[in-house]
N, C-alpha and C. Protein backbone atom coordinates (compact mmCIF):
# COMPACT_ATOMS: atom_id res chain seq x y z
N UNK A 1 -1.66 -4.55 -20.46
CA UNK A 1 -1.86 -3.26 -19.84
C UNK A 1 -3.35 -3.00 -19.60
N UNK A 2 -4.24 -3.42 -20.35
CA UNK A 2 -5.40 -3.28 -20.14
C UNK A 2 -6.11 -3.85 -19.31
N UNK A 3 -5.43 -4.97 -18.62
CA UNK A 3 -6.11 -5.51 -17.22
C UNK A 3 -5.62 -4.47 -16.09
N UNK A 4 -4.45 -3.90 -16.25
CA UNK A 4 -4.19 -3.22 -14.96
C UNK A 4 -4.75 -1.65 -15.30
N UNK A 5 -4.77 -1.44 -16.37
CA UNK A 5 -6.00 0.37 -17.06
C UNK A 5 -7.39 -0.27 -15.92
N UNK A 6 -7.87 -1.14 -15.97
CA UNK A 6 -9.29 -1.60 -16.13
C UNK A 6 -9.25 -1.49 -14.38
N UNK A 7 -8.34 -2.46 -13.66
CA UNK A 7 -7.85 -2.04 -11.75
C UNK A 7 -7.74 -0.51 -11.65
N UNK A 8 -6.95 -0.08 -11.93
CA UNK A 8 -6.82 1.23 -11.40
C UNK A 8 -7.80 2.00 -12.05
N UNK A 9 -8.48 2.11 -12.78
CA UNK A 9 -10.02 2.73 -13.13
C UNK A 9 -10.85 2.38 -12.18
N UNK A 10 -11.09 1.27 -11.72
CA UNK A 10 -11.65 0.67 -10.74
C UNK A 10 -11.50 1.24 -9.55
N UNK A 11 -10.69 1.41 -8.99
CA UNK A 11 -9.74 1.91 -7.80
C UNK A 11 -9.99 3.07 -7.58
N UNK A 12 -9.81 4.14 -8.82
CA UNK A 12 -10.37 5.80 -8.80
C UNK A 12 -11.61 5.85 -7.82
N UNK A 13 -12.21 5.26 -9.04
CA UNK A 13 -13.71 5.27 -9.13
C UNK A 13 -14.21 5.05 -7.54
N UNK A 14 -13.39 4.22 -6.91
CA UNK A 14 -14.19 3.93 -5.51
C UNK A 14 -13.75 4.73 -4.52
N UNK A 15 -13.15 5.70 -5.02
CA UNK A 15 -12.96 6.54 -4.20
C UNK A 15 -12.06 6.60 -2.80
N UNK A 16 -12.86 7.07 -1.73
CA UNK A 16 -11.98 7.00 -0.37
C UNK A 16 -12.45 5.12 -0.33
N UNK A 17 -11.13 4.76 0.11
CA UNK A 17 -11.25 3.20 0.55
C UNK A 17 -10.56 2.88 2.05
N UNK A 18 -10.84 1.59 2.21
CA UNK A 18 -10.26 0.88 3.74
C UNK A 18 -9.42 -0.56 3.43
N UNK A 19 -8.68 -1.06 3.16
CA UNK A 19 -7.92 -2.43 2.61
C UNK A 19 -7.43 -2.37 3.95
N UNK A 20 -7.81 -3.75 4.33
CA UNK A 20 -7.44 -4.91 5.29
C UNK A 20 -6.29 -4.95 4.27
N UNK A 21 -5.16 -6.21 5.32
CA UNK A 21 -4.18 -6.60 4.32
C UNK A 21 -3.17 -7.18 5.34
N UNK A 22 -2.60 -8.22 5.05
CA UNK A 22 -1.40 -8.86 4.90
C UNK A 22 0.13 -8.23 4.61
N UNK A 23 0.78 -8.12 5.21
CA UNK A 23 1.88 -7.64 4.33
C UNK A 23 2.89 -8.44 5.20
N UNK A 24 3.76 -9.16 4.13
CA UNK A 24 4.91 -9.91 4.42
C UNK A 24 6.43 -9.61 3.42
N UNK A 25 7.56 -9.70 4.30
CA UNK A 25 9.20 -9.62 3.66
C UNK A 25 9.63 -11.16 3.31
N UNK A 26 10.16 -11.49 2.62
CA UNK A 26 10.95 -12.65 2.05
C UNK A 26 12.53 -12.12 1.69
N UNK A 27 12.83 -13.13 2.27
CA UNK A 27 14.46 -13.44 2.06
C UNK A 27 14.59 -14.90 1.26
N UNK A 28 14.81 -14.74 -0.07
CA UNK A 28 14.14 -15.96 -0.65
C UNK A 28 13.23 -16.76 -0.43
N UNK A 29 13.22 -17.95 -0.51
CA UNK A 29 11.45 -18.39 -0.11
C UNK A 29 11.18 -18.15 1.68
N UNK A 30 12.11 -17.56 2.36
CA UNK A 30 12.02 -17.37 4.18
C UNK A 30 11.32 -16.32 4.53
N UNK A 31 10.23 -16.08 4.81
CA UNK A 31 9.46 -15.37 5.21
C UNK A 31 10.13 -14.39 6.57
N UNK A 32 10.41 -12.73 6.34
CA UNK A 32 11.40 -13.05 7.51
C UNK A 32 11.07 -11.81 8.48
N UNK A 33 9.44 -11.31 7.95
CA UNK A 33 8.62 -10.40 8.56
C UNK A 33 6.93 -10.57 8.24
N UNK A 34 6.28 -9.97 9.35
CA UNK A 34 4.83 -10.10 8.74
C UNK A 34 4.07 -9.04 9.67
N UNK A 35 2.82 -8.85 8.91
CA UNK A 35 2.06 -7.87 10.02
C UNK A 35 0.96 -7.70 9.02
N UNK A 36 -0.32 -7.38 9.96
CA UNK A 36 -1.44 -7.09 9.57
C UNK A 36 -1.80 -5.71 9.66
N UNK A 37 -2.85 -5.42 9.22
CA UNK A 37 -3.43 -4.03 9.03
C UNK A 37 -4.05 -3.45 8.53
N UNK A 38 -4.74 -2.25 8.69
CA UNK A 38 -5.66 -1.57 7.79
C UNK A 38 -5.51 -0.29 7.15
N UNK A 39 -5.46 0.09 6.06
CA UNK A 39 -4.88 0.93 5.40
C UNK A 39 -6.42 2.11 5.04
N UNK A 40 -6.58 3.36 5.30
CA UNK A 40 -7.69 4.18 4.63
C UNK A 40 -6.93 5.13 3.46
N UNK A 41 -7.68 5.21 2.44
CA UNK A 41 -6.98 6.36 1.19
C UNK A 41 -8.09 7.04 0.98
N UNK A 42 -7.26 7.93 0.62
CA UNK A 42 -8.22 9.36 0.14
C UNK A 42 -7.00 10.19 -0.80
N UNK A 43 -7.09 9.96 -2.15
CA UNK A 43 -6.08 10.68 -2.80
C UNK A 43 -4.99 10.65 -2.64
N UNK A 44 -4.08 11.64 -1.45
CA UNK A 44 -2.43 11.18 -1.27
C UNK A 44 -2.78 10.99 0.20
N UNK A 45 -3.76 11.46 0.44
CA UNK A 45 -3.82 10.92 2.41
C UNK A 45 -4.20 9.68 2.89
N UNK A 46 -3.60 9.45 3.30
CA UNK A 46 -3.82 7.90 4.28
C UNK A 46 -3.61 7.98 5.94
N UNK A 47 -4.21 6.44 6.62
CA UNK A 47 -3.77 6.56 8.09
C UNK A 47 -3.81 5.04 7.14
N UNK A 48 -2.80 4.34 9.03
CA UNK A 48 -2.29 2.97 8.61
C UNK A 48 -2.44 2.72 10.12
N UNK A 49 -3.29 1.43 10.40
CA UNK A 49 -3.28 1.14 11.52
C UNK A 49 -2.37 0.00 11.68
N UNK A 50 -1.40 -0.53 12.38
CA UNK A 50 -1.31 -2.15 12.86
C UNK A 50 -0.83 -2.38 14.32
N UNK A 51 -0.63 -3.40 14.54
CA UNK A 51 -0.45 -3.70 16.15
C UNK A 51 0.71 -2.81 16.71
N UNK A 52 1.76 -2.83 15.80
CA UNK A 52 2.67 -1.96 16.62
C UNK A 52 2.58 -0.88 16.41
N UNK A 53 2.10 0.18 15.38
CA UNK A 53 2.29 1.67 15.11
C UNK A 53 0.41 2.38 13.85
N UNK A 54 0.45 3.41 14.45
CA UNK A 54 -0.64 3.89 13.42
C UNK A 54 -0.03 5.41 12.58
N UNK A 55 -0.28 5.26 11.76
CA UNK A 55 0.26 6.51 10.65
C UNK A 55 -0.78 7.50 10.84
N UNK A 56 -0.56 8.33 10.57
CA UNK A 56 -1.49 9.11 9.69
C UNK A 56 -0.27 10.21 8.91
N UNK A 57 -1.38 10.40 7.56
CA UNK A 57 -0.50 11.53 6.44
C UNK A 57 -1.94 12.23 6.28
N UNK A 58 -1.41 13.61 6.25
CA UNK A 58 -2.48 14.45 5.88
C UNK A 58 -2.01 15.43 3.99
N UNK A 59 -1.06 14.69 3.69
CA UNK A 59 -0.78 15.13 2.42
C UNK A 59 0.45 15.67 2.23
N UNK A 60 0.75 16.12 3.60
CA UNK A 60 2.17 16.86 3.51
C UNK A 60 3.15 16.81 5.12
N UNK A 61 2.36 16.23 6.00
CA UNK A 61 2.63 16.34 7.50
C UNK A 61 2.25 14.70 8.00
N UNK A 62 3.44 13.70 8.39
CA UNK A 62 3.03 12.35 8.86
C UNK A 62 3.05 11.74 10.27
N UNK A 63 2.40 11.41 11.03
CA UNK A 63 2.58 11.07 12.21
C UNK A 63 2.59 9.96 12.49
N UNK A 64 3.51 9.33 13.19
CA UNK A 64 3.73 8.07 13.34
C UNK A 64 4.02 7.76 15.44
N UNK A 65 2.85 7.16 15.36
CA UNK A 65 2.57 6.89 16.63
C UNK A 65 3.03 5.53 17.25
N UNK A 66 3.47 5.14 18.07
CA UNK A 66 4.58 3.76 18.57
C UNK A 66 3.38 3.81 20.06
N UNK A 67 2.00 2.78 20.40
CA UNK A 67 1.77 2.81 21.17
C UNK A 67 2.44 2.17 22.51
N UNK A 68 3.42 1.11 22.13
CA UNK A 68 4.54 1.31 22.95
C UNK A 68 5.28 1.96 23.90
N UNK A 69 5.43 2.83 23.06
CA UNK A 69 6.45 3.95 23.93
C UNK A 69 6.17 5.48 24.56
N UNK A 70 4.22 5.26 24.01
CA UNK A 70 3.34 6.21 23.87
C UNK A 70 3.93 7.66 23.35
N UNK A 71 4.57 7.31 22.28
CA UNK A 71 5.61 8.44 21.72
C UNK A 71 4.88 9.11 20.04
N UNK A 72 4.66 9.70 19.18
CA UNK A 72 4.54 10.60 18.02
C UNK A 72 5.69 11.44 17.58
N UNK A 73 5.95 10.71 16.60
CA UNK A 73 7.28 11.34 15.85
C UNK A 73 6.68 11.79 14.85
N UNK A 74 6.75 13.41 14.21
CA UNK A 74 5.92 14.22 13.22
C UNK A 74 6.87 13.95 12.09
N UNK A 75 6.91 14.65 11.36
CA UNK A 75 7.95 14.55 9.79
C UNK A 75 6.92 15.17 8.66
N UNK A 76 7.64 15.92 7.80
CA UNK A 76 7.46 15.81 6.54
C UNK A 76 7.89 14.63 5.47
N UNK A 77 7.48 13.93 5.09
CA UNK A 77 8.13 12.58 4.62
C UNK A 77 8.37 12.83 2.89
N UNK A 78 9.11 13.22 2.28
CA UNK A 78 9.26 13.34 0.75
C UNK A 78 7.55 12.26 -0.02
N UNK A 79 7.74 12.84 -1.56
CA UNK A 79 6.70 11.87 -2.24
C UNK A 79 7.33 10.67 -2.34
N UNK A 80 8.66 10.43 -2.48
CA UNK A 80 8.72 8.73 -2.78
C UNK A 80 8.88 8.27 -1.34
N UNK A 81 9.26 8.52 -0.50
CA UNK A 81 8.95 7.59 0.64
C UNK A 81 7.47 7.42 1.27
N UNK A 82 6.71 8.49 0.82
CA UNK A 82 5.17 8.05 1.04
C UNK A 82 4.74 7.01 -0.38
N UNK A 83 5.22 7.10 -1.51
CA UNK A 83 4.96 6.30 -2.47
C UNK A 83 5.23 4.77 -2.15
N UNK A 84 5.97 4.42 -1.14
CA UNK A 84 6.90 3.33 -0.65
C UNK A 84 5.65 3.05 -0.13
N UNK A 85 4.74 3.15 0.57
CA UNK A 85 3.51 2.43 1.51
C UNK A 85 2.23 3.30 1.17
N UNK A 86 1.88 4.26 0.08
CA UNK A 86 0.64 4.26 -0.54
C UNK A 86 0.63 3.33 -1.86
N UNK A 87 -0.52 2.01 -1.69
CA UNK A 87 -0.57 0.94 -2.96
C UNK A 87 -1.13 2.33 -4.24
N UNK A 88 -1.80 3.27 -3.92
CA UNK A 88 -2.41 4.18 -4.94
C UNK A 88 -1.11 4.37 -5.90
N UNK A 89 -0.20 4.66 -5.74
CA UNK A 89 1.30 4.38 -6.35
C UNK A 89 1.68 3.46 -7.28
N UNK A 90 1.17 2.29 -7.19
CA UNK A 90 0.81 0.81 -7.89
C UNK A 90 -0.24 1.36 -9.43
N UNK A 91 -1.32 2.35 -8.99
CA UNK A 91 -1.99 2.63 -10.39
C UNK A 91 -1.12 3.12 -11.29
N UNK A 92 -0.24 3.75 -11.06
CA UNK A 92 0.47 4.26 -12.25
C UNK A 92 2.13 3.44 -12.86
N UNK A 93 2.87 2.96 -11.68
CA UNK A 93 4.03 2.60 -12.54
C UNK A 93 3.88 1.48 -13.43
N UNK A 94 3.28 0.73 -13.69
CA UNK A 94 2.71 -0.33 -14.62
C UNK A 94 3.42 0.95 -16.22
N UNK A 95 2.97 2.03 -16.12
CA UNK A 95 3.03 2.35 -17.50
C UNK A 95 4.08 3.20 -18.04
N UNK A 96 5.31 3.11 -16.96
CA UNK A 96 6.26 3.31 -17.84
C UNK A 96 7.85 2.14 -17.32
N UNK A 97 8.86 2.10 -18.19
CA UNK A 97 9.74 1.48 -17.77
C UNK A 97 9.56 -0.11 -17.46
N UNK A 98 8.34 -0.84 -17.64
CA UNK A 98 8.51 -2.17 -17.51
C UNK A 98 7.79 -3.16 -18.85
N UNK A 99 8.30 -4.29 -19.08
CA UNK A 99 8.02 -5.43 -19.91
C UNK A 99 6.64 -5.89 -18.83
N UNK A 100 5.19 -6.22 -19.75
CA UNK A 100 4.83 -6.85 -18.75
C UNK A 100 3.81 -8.16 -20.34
N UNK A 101 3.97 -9.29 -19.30
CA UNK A 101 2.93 -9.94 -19.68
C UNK A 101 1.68 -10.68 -18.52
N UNK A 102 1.06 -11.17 -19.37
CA UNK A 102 -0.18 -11.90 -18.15
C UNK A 102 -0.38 -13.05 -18.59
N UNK A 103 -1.47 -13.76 -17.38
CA UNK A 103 -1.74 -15.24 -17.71
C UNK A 103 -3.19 -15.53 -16.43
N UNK A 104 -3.97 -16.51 -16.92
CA UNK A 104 -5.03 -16.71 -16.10
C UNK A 104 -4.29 -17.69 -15.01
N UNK A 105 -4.62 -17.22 -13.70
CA UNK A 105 -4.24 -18.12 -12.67
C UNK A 105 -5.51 -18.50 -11.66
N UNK A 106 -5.36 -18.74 -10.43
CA UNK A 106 -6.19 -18.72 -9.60
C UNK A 106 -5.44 -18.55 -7.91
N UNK A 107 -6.18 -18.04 -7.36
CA UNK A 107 -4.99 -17.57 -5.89
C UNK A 107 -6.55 -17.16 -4.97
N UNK A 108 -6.07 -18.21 -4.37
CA UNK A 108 -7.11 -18.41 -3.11
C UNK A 108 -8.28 -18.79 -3.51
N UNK A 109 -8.44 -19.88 -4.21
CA UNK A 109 -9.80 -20.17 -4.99
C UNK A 109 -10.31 -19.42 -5.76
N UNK A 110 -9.62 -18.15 -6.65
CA UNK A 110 -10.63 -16.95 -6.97
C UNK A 110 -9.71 -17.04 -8.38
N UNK A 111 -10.76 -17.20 -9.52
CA UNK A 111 -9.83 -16.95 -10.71
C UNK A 111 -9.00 -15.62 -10.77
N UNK A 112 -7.76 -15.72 -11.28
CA UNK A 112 -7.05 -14.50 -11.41
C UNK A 112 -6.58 -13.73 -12.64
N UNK A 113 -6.16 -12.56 -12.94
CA UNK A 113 -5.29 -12.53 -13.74
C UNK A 113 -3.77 -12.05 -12.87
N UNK A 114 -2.73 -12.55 -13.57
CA UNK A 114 -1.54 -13.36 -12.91
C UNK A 114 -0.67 -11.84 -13.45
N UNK A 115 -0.57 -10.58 -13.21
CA UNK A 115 0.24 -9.94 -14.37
C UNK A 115 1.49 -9.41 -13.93
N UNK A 116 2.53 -9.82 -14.75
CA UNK A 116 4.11 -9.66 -14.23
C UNK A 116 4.56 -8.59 -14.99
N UNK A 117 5.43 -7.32 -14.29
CA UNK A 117 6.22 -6.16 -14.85
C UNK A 117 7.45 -6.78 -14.87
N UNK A 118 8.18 -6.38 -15.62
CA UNK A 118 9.60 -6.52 -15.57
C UNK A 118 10.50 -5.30 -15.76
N UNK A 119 11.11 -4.60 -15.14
CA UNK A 119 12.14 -3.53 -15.01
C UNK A 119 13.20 -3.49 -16.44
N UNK A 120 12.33 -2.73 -17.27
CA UNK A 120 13.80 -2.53 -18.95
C UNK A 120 14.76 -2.58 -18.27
N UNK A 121 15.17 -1.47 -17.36
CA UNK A 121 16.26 -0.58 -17.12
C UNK A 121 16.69 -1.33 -15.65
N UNK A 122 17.68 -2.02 -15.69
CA UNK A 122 18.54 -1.94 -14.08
C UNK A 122 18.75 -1.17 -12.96
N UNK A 123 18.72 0.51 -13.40
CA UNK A 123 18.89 1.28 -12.28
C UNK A 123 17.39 1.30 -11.83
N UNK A 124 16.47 0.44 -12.17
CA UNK A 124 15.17 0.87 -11.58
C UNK A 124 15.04 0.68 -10.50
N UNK A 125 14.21 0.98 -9.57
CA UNK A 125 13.95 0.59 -8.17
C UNK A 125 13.55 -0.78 -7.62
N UNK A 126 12.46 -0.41 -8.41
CA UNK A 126 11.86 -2.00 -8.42
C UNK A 126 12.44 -2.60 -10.01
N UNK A 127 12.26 -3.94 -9.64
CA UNK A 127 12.82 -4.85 -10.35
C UNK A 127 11.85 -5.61 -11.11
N UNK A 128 10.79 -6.34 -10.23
CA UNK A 128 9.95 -6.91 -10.58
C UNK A 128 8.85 -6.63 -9.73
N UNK A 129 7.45 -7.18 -10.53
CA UNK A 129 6.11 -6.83 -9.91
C UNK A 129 5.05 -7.69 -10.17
N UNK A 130 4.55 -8.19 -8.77
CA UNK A 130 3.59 -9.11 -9.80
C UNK A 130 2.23 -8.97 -9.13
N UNK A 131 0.71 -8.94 -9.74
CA UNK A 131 0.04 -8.34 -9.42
C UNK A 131 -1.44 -9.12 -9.64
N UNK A 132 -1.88 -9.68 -8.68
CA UNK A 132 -3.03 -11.15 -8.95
C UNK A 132 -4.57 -9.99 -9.04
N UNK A 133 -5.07 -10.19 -10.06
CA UNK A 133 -6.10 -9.43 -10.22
C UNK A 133 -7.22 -10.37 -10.42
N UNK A 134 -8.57 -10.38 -9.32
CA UNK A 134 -9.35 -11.38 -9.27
C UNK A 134 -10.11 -11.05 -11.02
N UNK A 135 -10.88 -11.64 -11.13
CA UNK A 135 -10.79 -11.16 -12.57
C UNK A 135 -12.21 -10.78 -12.90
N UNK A 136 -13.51 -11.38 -11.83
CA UNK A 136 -14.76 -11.18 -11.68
C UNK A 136 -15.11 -9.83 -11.66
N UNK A 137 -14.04 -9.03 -10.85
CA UNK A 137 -14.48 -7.47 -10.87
C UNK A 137 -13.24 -6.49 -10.57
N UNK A 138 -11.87 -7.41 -11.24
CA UNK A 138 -10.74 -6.50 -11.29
C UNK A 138 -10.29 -5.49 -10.12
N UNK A 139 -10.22 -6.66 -8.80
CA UNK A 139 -9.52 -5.79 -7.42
C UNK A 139 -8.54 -6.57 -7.34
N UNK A 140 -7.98 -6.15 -7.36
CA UNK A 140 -6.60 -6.71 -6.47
C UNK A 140 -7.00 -7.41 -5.80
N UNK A 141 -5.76 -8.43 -5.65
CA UNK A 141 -5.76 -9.02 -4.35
C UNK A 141 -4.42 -9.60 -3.93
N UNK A 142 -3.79 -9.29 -4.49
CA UNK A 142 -1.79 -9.49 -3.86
C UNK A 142 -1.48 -8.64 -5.04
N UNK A 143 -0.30 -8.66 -4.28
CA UNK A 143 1.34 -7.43 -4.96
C UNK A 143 2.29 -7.77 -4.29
N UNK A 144 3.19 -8.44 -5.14
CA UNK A 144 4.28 -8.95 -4.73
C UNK A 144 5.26 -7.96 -5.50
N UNK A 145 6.55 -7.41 -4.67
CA UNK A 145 7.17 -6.38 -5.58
C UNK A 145 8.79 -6.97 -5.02
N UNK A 146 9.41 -6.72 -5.94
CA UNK A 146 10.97 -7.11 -5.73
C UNK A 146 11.85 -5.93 -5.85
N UNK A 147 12.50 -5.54 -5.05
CA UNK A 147 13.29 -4.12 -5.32
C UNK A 147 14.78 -5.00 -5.61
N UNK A 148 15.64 -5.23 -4.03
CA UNK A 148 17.00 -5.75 -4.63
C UNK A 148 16.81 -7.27 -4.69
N UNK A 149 16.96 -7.67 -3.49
CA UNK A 149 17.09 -9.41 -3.48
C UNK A 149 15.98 -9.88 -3.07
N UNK A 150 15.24 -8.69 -1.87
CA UNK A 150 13.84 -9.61 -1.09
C UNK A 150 12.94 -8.62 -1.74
N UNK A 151 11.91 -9.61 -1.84
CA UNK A 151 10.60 -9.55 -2.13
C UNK A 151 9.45 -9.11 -0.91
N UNK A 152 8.44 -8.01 -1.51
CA UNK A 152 7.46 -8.09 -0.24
C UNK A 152 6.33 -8.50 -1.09
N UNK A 153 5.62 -8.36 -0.17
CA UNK A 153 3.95 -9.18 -0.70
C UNK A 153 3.13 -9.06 0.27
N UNK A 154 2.03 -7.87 -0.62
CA UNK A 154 1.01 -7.41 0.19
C UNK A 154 -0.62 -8.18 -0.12
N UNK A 155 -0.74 -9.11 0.63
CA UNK A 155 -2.51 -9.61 0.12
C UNK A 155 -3.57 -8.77 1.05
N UNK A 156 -4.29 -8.16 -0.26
CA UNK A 156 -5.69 -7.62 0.38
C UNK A 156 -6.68 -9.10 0.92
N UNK A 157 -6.93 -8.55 2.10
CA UNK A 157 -7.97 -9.54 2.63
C UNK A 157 -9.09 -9.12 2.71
N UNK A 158 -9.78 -6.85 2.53
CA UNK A 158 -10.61 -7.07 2.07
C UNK A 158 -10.83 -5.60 1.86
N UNK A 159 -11.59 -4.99 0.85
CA UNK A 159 -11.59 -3.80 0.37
C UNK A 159 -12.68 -3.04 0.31
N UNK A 160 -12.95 -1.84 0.78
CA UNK A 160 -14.25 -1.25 0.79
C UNK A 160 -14.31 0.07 0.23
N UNK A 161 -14.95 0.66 -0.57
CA UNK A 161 -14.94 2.03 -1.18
C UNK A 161 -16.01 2.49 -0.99
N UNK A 162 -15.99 3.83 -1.26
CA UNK A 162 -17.12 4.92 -1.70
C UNK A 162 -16.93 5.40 -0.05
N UNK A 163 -15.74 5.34 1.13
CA UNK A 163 -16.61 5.46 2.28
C UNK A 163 -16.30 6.96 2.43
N UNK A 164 -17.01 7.93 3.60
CA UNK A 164 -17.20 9.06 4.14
C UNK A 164 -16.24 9.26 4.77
N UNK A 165 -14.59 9.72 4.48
CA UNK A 165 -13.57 10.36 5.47
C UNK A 165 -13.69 11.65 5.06
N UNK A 166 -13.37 12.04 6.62
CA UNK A 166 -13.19 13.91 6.01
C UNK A 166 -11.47 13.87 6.42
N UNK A 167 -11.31 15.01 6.07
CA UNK A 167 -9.89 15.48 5.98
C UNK A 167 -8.78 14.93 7.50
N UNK A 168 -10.01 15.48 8.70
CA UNK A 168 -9.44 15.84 9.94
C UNK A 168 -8.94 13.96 10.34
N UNK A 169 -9.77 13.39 9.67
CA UNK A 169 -9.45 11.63 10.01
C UNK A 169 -8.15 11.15 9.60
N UNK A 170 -7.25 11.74 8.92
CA UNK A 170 -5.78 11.98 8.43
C UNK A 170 -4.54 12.48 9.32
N UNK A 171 -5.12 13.19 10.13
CA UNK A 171 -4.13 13.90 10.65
C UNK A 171 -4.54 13.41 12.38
N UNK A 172 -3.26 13.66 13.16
CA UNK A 172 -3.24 12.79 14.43
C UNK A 172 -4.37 13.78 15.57
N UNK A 173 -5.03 13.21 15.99
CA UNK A 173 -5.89 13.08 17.30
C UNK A 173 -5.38 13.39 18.32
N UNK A 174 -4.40 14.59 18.51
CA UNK A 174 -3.86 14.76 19.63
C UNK A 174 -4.83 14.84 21.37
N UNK A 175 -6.24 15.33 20.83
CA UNK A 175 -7.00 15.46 22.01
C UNK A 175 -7.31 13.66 22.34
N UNK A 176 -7.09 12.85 21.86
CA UNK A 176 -6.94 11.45 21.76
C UNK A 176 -6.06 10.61 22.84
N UNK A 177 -4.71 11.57 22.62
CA UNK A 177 -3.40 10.94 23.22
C UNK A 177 -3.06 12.54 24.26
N UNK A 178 -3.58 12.58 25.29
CA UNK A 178 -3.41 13.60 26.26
C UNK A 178 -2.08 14.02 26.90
N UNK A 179 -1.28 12.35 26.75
CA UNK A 179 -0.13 12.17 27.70
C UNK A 179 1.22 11.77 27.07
N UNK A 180 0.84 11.82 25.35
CA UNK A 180 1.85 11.37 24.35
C UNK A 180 2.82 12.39 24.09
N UNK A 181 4.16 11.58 24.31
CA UNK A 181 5.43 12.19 23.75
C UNK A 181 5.80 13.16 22.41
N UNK A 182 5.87 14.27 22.05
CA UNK A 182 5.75 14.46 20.86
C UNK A 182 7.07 14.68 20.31
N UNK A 183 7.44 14.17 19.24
CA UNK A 183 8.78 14.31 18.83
C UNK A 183 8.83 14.88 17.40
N UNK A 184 9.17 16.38 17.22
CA UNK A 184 8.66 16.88 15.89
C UNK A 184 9.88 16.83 15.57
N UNK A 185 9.88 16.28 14.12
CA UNK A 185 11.29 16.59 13.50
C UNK A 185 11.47 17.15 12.09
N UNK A 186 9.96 17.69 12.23
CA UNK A 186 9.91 18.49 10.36
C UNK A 186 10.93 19.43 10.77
């Protein structure tokens, strides 16, 4: 527990951040989704950029933009389905409801610590968790999480803190998108 106390202390501490990242689905070892992207946090607010769609949450109001279809679908989204794609979520369940042990590994040339949760309880959500912590200065750098059968797995490719968002960088840019569809469904 004290390698993952020592990450998420870490994590506080840096405040508003930007994580690049990887994120891939498995259907046993079949890789059977993938996508890149950049994630900003600030407490419970985030925006999420990737090729097909950009988020933004302003804490209580989410917009999800499909440049595609040049469309914005609004929502109030409950806390666990924003918990589902804020990693800030990751600082805390480590400490209740799971078995965990660790082990020194290495993942991507970078010594690691290797640390696996295990779910006491069956009705849990997640099942398993596993969480490669470089070990030089305790960031993350994958999360692999298992809910029923498939596995996802998110690798940071690269992490930046302390940066300057204000509030309004959360919430959608409508003077941005002049000609966008709006589809409110709070």
């Amino acid at each position: 527990m004290k390698v993952l106390d020592i990450a998420a202390d870490r994590i506080r501490k840096a405040g508003n951040v930007q994580i690049e990242y990887k994120a891939s689905i498995f259907s046993g070892a079949t890789e059977t989704a993938t996508t890149v992207g950049t994630m900003w946090l600030q407490e419970s607010k985030l925006k999420l950029e990737t090729e097909d769609i950009i988020t933004w949450y302003d804490g209580k109001t989410r917009w999800l933009y499909v440049p595609s279809s040049n469309e914005v679908s609004i929502d109030a989204p409950s806390k666990k389905e924003m918990a589902a794609i804020n990693p800030y979520t990751f600082m805390n369940i480590y400490k209740k409801g799971f078995k965990m042990t660790v082990k020194e590994s290495v993942l991507r040339g970078e010594a690691v610590y290797e640390v696996y949760l295990k779910a006491r309880y069956a009705k849990m959500d997640v099942k398993e968790v596993y969480v490669d912590i470089r070990k030089s200065d305790y960031q993350p750098l994958c999360v692999r999480v298992r809910e029923d059968k498939d596995w996802q797995r998110v690798s940071v490719l690269s992490f930046k803190g302390n940066l300057q968002l204000d509030d309004k960088f959360f919430t959608f840019p409508k003077d941005e998108y002049p000609d966008v569809l709006i589809n409110d469904m709070r």
